[in-house]
C-alpha atoms as a PDB file:
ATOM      1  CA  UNK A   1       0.000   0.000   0.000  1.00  0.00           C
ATOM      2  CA  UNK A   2       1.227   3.614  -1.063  1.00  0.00           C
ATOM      3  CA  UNK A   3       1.526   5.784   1.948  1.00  0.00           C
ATOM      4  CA  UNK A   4       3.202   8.998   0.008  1.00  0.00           C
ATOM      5  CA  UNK A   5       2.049  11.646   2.092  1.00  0.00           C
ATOM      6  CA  UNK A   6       0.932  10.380   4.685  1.00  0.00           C
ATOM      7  CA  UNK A   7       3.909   8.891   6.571  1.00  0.00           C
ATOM      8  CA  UNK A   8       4.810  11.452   8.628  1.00  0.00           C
ATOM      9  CA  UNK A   9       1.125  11.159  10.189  1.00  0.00           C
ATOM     10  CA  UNK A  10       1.980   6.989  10.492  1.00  0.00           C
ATOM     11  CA  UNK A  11       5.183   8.057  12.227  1.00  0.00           C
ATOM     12  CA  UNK A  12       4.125  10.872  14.167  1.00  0.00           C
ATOM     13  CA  UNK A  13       1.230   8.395  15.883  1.00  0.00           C
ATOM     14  CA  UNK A  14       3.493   5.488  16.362  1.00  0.00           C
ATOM     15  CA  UNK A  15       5.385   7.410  18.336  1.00  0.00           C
ATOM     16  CA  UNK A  16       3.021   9.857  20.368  1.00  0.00           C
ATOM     17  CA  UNK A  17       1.340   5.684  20.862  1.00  0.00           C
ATOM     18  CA  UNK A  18       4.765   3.969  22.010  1.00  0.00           C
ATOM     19  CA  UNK A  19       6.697   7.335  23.967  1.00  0.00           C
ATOM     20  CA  UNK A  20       9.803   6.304  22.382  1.00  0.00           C
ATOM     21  CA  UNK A  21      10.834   4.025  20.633  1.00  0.00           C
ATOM     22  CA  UNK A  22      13.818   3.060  18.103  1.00  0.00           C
ATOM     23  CA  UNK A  23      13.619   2.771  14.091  1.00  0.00           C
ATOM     24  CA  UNK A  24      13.000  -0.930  14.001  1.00  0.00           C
ATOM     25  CA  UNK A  25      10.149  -0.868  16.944  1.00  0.00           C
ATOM     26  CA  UNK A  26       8.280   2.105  14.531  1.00  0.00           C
ATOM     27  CA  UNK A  27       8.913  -0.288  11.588  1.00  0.00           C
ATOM     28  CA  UNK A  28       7.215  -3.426  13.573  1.00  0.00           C
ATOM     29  CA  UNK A  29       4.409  -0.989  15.301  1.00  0.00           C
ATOM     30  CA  UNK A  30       3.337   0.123  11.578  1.00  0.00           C
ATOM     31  CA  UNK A  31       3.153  -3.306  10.015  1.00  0.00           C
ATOM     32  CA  UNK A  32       1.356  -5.045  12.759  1.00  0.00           C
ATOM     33  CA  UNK A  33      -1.006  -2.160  13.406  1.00  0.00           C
ATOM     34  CA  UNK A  34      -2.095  -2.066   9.738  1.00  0.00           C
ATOM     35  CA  UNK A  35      -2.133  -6.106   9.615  1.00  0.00           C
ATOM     36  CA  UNK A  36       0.551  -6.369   6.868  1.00  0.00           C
ATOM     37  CA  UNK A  37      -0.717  -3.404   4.278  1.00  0.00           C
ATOM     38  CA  UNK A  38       2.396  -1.083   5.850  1.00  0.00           C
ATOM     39  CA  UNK A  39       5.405  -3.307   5.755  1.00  0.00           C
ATOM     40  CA  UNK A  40       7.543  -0.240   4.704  1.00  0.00           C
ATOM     41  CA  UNK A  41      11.653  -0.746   4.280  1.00  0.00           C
ATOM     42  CA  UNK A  42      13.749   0.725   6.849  1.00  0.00           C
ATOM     43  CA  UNK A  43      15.367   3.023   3.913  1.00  0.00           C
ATOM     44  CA  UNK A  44      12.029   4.868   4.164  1.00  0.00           C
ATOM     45  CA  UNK A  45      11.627   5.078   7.221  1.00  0.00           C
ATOM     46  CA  UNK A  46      14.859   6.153   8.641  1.00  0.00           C
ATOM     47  CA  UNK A  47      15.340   9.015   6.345  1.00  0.00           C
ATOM     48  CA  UNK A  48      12.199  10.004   7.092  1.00  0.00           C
ATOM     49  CA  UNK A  49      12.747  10.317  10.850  1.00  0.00           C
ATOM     50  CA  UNK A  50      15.744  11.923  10.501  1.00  0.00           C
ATOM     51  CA  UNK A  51      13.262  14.805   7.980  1.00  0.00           C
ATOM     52  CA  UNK A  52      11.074  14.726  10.941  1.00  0.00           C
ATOM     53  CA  UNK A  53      13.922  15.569  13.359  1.00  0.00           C
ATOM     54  CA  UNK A  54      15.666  18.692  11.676  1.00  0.00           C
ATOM     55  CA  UNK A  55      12.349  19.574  11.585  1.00  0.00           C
ATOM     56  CA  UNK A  56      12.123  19.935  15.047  1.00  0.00           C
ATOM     57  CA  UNK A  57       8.785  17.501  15.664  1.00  0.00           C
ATOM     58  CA  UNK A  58      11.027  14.652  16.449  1.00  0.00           C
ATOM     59  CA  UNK A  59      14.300  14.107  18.861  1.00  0.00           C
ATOM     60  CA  UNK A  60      16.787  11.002  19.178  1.00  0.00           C
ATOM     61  CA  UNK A  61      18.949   9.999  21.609  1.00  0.00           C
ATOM     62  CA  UNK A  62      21.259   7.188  21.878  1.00  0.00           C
ATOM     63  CA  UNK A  63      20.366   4.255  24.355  1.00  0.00           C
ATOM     64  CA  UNK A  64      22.927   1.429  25.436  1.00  0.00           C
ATOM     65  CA  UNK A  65      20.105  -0.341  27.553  1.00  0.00           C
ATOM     66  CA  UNK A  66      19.580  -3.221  24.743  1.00  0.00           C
ATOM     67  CA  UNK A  67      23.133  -5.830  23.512  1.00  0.00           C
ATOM     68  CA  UNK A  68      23.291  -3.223  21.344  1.00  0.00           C
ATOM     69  CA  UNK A  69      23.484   0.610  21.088  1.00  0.00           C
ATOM     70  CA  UNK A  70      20.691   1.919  18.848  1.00  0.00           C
ATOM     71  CA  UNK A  71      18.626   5.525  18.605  1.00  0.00           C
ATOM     72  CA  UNK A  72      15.527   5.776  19.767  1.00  0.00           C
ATOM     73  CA  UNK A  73      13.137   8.439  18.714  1.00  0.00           C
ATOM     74  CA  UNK A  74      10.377  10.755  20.463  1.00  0.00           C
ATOM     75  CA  UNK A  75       7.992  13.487  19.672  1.00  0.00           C
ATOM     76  CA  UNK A  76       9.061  16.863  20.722  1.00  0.00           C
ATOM     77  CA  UNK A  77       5.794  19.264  21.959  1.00  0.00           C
ATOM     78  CA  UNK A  78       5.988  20.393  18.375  1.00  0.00           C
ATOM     79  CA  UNK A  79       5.468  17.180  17.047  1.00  0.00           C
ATOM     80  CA  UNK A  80       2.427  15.922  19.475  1.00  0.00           C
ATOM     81  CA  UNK A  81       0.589  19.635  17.421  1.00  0.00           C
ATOM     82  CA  UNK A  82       2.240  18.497  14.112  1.00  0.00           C
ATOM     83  CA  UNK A  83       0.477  15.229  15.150  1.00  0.00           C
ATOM     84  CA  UNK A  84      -2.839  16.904  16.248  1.00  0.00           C
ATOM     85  CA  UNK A  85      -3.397  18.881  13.173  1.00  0.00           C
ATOM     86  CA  UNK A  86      -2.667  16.268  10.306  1.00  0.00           C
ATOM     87  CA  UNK A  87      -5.075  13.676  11.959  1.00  0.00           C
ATOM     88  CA  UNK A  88      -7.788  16.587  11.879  1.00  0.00           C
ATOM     89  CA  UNK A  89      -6.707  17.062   8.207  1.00  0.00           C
ATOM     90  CA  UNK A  90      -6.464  12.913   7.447  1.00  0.00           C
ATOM     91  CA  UNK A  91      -9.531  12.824   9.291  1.00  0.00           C
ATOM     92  CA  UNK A  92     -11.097  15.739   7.080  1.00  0.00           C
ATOM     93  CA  UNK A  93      -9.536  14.236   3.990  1.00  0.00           C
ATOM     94  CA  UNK A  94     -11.325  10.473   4.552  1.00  0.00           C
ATOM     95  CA  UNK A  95     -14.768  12.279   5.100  1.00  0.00           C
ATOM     96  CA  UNK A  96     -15.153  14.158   2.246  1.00  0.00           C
ATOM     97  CA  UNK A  97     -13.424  11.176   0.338  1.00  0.00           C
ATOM     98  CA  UNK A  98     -16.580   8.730   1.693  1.00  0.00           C
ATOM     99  CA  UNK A  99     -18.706  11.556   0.621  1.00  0.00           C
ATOM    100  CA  UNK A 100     -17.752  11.932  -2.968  1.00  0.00           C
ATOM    101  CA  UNK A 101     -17.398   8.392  -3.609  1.00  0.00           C
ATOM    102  CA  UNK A 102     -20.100   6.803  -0.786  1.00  0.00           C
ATOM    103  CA  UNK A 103     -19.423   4.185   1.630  1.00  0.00           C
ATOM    104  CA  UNK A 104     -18.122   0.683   1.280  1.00  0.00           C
ATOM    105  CA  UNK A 105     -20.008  -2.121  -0.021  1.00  0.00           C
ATOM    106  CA  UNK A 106     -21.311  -4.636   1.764  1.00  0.00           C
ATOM    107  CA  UNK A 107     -19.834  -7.871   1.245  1.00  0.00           C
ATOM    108  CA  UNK A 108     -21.785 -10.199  -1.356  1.00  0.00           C
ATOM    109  CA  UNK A 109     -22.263 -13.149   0.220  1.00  0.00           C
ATOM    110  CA  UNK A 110     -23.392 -16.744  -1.704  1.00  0.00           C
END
């Protein structure tokens, strides 16, 4: 499934869901959430924390806690608003979608 667009929202809620968490934790969150349809490669996810960062609505920090050292990510206050106001926009988006082109279907059943 394409989710141009609409990542940093997918990021931005995995993270304001889980506190902190590090790259491969956001990766896992996203698939299982979304049952599969998500299953998006760490090269586009990573960069697009690190977008989300020098933006400001995301920091990192290193942790040591786990066999390894990895960076684990958080929303800054900036980023729980950025959050706030694209849902209200998704959210927006999806209803005048359903509007335009009606609900779903029921399923036909034999």
């Amino acid at each position: 499934m394409d989710v141009r667009g609409h990542l940093d929202l997918l990021l931005l809620t995995v993270l304001a869901d889980a506190g902190s968490a590090h790259g491969y934790a956001v990766i896992t969150a996203l698939r299982e959430r979304s049952e599969g349809a998500f299953d998006i490669p760490e090269g586009t996810v990573y960069p697009a924390l690190h977008r989300l960062e020098r933006a400001g609505l995301v920091v990192s920090r290193w942790e040591n806690a786990a066999p390894r050292r990895r960076r684990v990510y958080e929303l800054t206050s900036d980023g729980q608003v950025a959050r706030t106001v694209k849902q209200s926009e998704w959210r927006r988006f999806v209803t005048s979608v359903q509007a335009v082109i009606g609900p779903a279907a029921a399923p036909v059943t034999a």
